[in-house]
Protein backbone atom coordinates (compact mmCIF):
# COMPACT_ATOMS: atom_id res chain seq x y z
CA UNK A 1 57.54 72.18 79.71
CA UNK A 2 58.04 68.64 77.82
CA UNK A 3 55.53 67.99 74.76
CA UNK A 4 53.67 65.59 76.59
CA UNK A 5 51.86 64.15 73.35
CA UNK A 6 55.50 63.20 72.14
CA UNK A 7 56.34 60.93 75.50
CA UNK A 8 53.44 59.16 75.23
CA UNK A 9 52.57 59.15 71.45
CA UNK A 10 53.68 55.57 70.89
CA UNK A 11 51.58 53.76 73.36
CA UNK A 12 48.21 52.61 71.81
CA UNK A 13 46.54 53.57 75.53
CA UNK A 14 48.14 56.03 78.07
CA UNK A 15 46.97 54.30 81.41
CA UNK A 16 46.92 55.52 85.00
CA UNK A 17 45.52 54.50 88.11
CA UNK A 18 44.98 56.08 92.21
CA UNK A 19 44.52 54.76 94.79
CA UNK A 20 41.91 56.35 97.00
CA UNK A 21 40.20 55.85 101.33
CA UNK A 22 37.34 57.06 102.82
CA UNK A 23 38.00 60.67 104.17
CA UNK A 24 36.60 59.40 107.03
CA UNK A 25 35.91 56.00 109.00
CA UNK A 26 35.94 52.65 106.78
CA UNK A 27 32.81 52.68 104.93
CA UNK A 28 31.49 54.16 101.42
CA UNK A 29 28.28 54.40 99.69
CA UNK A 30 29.08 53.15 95.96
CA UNK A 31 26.80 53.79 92.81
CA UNK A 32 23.81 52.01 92.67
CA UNK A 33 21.75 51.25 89.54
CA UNK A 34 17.63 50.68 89.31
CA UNK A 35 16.63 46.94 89.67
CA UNK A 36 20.25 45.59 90.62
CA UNK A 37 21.13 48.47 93.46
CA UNK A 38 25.36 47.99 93.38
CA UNK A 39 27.36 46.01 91.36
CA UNK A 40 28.91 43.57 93.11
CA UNK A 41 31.10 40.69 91.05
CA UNK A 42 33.71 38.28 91.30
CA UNK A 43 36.66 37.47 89.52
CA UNK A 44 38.53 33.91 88.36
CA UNK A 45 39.93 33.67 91.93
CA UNK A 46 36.85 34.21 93.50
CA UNK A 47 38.29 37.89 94.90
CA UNK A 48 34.98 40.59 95.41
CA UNK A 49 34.92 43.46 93.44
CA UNK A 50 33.01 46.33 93.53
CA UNK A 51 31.76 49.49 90.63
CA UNK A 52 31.89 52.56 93.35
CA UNK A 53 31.68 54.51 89.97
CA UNK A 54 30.92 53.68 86.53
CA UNK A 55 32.73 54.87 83.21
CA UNK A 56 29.55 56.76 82.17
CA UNK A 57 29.47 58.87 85.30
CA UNK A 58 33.13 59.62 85.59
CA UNK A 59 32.69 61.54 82.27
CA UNK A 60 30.34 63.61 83.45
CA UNK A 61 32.28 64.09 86.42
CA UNK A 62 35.33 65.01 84.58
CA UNK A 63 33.40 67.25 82.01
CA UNK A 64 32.37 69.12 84.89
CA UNK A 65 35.96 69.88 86.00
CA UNK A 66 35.95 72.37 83.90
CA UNK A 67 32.68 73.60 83.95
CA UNK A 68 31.20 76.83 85.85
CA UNK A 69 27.93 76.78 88.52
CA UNK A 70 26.48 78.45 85.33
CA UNK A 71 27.14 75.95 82.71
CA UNK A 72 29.98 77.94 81.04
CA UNK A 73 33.47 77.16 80.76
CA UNK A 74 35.89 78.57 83.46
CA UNK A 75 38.06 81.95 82.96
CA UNK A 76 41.34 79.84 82.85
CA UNK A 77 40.28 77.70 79.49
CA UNK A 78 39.12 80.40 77.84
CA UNK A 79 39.62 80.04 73.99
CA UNK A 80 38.74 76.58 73.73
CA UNK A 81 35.62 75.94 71.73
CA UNK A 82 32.22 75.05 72.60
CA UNK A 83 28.47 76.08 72.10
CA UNK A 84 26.08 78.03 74.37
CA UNK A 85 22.16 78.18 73.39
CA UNK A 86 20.04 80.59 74.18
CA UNK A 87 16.43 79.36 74.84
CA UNK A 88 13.56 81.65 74.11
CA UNK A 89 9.94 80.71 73.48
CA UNK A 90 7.38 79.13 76.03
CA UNK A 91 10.04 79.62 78.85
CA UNK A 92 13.14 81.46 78.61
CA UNK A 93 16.89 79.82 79.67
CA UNK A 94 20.75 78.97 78.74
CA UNK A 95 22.39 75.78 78.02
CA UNK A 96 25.80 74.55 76.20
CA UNK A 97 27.38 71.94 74.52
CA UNK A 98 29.33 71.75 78.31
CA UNK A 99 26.53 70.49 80.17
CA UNK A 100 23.96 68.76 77.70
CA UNK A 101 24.05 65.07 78.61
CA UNK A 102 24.30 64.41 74.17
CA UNK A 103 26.94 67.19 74.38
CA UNK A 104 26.59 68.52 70.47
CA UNK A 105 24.08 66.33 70.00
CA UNK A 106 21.61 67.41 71.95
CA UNK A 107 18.29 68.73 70.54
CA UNK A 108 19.01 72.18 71.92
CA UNK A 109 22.12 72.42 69.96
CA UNK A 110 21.82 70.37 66.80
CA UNK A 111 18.33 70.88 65.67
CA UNK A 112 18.31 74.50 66.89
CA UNK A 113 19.33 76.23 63.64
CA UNK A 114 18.97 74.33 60.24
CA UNK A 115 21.76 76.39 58.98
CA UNK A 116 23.99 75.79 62.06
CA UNK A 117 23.52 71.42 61.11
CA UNK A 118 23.94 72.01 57.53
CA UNK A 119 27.43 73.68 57.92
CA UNK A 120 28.46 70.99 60.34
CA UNK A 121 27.18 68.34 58.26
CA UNK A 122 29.57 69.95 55.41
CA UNK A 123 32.11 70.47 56.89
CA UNK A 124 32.14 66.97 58.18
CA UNK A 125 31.67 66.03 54.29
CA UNK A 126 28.39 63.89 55.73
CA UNK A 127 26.54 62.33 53.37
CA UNK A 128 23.70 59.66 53.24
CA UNK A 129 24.73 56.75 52.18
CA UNK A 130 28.50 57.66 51.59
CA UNK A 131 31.72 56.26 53.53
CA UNK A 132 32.01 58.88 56.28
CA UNK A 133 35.75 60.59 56.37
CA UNK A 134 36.65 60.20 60.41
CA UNK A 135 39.08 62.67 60.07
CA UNK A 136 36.92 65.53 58.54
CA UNK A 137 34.18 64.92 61.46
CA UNK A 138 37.07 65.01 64.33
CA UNK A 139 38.80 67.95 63.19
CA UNK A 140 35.09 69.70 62.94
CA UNK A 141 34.60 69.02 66.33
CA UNK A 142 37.47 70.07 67.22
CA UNK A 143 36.55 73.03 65.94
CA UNK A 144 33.02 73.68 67.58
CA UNK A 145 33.03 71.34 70.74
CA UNK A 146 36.33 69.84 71.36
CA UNK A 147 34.73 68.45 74.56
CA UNK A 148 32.58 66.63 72.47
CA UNK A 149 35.55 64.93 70.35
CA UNK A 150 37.18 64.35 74.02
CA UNK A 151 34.08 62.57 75.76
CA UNK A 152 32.65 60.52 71.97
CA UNK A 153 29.86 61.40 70.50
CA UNK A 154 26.53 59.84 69.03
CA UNK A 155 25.07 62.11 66.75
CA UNK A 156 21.48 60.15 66.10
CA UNK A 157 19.63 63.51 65.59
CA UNK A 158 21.47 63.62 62.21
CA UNK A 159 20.64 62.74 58.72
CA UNK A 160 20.80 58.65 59.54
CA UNK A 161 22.63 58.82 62.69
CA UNK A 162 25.56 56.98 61.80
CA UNK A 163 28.16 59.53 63.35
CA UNK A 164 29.48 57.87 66.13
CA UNK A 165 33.06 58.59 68.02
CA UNK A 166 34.24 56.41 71.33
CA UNK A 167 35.68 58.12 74.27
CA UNK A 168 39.24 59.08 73.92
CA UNK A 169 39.61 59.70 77.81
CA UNK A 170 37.14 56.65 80.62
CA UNK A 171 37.48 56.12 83.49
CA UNK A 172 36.30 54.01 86.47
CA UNK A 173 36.30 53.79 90.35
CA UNK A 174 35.88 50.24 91.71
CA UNK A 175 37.13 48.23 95.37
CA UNK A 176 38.35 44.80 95.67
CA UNK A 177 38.64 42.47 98.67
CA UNK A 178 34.40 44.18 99.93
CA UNK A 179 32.06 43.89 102.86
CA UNK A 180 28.78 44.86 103.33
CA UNK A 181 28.20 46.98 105.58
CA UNK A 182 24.21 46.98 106.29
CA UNK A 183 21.92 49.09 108.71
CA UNK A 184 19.00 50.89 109.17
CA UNK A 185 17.41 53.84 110.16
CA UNK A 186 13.73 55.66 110.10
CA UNK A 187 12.59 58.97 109.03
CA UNK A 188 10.26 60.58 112.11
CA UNK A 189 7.60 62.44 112.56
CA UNK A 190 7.51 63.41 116.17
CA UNK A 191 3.82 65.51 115.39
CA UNK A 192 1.89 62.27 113.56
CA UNK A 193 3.48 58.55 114.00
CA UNK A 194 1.13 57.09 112.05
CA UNK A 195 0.93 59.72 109.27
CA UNK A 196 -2.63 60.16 109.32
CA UNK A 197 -2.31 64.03 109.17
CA UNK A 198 -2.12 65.12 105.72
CA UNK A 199 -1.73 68.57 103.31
CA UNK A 200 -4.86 68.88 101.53
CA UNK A 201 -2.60 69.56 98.38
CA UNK A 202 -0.50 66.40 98.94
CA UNK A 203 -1.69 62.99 99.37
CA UNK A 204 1.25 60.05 98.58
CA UNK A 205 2.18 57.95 101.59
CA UNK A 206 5.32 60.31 102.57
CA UNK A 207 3.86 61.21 106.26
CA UNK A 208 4.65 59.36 109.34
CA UNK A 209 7.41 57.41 110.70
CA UNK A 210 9.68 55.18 107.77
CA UNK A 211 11.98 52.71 108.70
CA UNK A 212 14.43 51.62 106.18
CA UNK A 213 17.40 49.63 105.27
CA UNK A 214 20.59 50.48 103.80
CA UNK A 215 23.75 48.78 103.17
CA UNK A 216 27.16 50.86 102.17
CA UNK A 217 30.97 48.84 102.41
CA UNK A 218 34.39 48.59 103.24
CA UNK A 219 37.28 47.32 101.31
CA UNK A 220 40.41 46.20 101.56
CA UNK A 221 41.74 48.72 98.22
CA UNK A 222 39.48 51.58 96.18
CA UNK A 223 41.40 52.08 92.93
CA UNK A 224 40.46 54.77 90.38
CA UNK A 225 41.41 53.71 86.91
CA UNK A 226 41.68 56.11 84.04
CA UNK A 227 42.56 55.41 79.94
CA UNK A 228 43.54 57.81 77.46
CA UNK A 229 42.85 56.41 74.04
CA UNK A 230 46.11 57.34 71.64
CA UNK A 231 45.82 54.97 69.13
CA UNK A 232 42.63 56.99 68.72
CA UNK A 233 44.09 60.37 69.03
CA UNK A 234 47.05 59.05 66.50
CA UNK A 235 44.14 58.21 63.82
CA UNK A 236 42.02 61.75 63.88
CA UNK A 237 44.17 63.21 61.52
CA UNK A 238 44.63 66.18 63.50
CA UNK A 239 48.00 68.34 64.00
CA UNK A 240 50.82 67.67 66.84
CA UNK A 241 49.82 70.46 68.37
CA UNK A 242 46.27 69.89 68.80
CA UNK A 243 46.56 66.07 69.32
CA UNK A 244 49.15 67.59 72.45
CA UNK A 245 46.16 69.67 73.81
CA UNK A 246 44.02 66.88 73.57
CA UNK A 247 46.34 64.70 75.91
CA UNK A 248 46.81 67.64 78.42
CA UNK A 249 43.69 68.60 78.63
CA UNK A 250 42.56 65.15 79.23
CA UNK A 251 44.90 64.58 81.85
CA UNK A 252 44.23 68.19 83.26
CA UNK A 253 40.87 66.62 83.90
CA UNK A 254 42.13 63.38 85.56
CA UNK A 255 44.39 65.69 88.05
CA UNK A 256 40.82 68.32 88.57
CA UNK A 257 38.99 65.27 89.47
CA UNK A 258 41.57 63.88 91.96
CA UNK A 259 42.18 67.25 93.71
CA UNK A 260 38.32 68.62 93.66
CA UNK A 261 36.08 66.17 92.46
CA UNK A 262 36.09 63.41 94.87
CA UNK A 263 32.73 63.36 97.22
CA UNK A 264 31.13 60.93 94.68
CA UNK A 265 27.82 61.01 97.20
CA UNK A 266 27.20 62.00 100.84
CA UNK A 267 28.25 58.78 102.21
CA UNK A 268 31.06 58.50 99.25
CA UNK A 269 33.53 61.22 100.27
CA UNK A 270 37.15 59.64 99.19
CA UNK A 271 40.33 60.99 98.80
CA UNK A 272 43.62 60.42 97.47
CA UNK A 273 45.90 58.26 99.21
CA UNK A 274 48.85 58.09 96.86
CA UNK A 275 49.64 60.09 93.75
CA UNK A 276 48.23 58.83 90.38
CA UNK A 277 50.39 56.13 88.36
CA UNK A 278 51.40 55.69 84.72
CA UNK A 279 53.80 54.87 82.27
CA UNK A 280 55.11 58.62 82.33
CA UNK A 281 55.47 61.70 85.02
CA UNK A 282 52.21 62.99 84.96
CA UNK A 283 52.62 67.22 85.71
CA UNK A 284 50.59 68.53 88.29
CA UNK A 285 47.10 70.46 87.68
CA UNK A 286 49.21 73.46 87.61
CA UNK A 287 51.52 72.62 85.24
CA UNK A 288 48.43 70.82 82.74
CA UNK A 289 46.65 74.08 83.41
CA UNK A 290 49.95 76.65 81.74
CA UNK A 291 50.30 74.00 78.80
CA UNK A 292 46.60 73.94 78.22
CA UNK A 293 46.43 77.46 78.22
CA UNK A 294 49.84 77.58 75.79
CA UNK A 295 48.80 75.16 73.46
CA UNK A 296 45.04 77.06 73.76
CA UNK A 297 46.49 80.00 71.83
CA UNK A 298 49.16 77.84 69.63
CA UNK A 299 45.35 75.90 68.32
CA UNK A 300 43.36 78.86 68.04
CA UNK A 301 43.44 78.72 64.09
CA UNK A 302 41.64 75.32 64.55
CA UNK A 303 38.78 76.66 66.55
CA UNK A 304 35.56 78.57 64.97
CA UNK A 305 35.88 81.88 65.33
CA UNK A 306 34.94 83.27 67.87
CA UNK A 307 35.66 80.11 69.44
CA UNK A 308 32.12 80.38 71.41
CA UNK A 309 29.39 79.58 68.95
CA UNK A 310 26.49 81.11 70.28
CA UNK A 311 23.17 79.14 68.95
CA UNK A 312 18.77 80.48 69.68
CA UNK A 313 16.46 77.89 70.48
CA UNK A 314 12.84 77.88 70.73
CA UNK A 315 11.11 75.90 72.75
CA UNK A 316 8.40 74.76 74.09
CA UNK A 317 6.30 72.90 76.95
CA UNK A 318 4.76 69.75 76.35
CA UNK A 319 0.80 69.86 76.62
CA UNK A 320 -0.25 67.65 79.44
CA UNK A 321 -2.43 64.74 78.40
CA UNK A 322 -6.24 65.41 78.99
CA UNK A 323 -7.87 62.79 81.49
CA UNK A 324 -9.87 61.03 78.32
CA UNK A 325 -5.99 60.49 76.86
């Protein structure tokens, strides 16, 4: 198969786009956020646009292409590196570097083991109030979470928090040429109308009948846009071959998405209407998935050893406030 890293190595971004319907009927249920509900806009032309999904939540939604029911990383990837945490103390559970929502970051992970944040601090050659060396901190993610080095990284739970790495693969879904599609409906409750009969454990005004409101869309074009950063990948510092598995595995993601990933919400349940486009033949998932795996074994030098770093935890439940509090 063709090196894809050396196709594409001289653009400064590698960027594709889909186009995607409704599986069914015309109409879609796009993000919303608190206080605003969707985001609507126009452009210069006065054309409506629409954010059906935001940059944040596609990379969570690509992370979890890869990602078991479990949290752990699935058979075919195996060898790629990444941190699971045990947590023991007050109550008694797994997480991993796959899943946490601060990846690496997270206070499961980083501020589990003093010894573990010491090494990585090292081995990133972190130091307060020194120049930090890029190149040392990507290749030591790399090495423990290359997830984390894929998706960026904020590492504020460390020494002055000034480790900070963009995304090298976002994405977004949004619609042009919208309508608003508004209705209503009611939740019933053919026993009590009125809601007047009420659990003696549960009070709050959930009983009854509820009307409500809703409003979902149509539009004329639903385009999934998607921007691999290699200008970025160029400057880590890294080796050809792992800079190659960063662009297939970031693409792998973009094709797992497309194939499996694409009932956004109940009432968002899209698929794809023509293949993805870009400035080179992009392989299919198959393809991504036997150069991952290739390239896997070709990097394994780069990765910790065993490339799962398995971290303990303790923690704890927070004490509830007392009514005088």
């Amino acid at each position: 198969m063709t090196n894809i890293y050396t196709t594409v190595k001289s653009m400064p971004r590698l960027l594709m786009s889909a186009k995607l319907i409704p599986v069914q009927g015309e109409r879609f249920q796009p993000t919303g956020f608190p206080d605003i509900g969707a985001a609507t806009y126009f452009l210069s032309d006065g054309s409506s646009r629409l954010l059906v999904e935001s940059t944040q939540s596609m990379a969570n939604r690509l992370e979890a292409t890869i990602v078991k029911h479990d949290g752990t990383l699935i058979d075919e990837l195996k060898g790629l590196s990444w941190i699971r945490v045990h947590l023991v103390g007050e109550a008694e559970s797994w997480t991993s570097s796959l899943v946490e929502a601060h990846r690496i970051n997270s206070p499961y992970i980083i501020e589990s083991s003093k010894e573990f944040q010491k090494m990585l601090t090292e081995e990133m050659g972190y130091r307060r109030g020194l120049l930090i060396d890029w190149q040392k901190v990507a290749k030591t993610l790399f090495k423990y979470d290359i997830n984390s080095l894929l998706h960026g990284i904020f590492m504020s739970n460390v020494e002055d928090g000034r480790i900070k790495l963009p995304r090298i693969i976002s994405a977004f879904i949004e619609a042009e040429d919208i309508r608003e599609a508004a209705y209503g409906g009611v939740k019933n409750n053919a026993m009590d109308p009125k809601g007047e009969l009420r659990s003696a454990n549960y009070d709050k005004d959930v009983y009854g009948n509820v009307p409500y409101s809703r409003t979902e869309y149509t539009a004329g074009a639903i385009t999934a846009s998607f921007n691999i950063d290699m200008n970025m990948i160029n400057n880590l510092g890294l080796e050809e071959v792992q800079k190659d598995l960063l662009v297939n595995l970031a693409l792998l993601k973009i094709r797992l998405f497309l194939e499996k990933g694409l009932r956004l919400r109940t009432a968002c349940d899209l698929y794809l209407e023509e293949d993805i486009k870009g400035p080179a033949g992009i392989p299919s998932s198959a393809e991504l998935m036997k150069s991952c795996q290739d390239l896997i074994a070709k990097c394994s030098g780069y990765f910790a050893a065993p490339s799962v770093t398995e971290l303990e935890c303790t923690i704890k439940i927070k004490a509830k406030k007392s009514e005088e509090e």
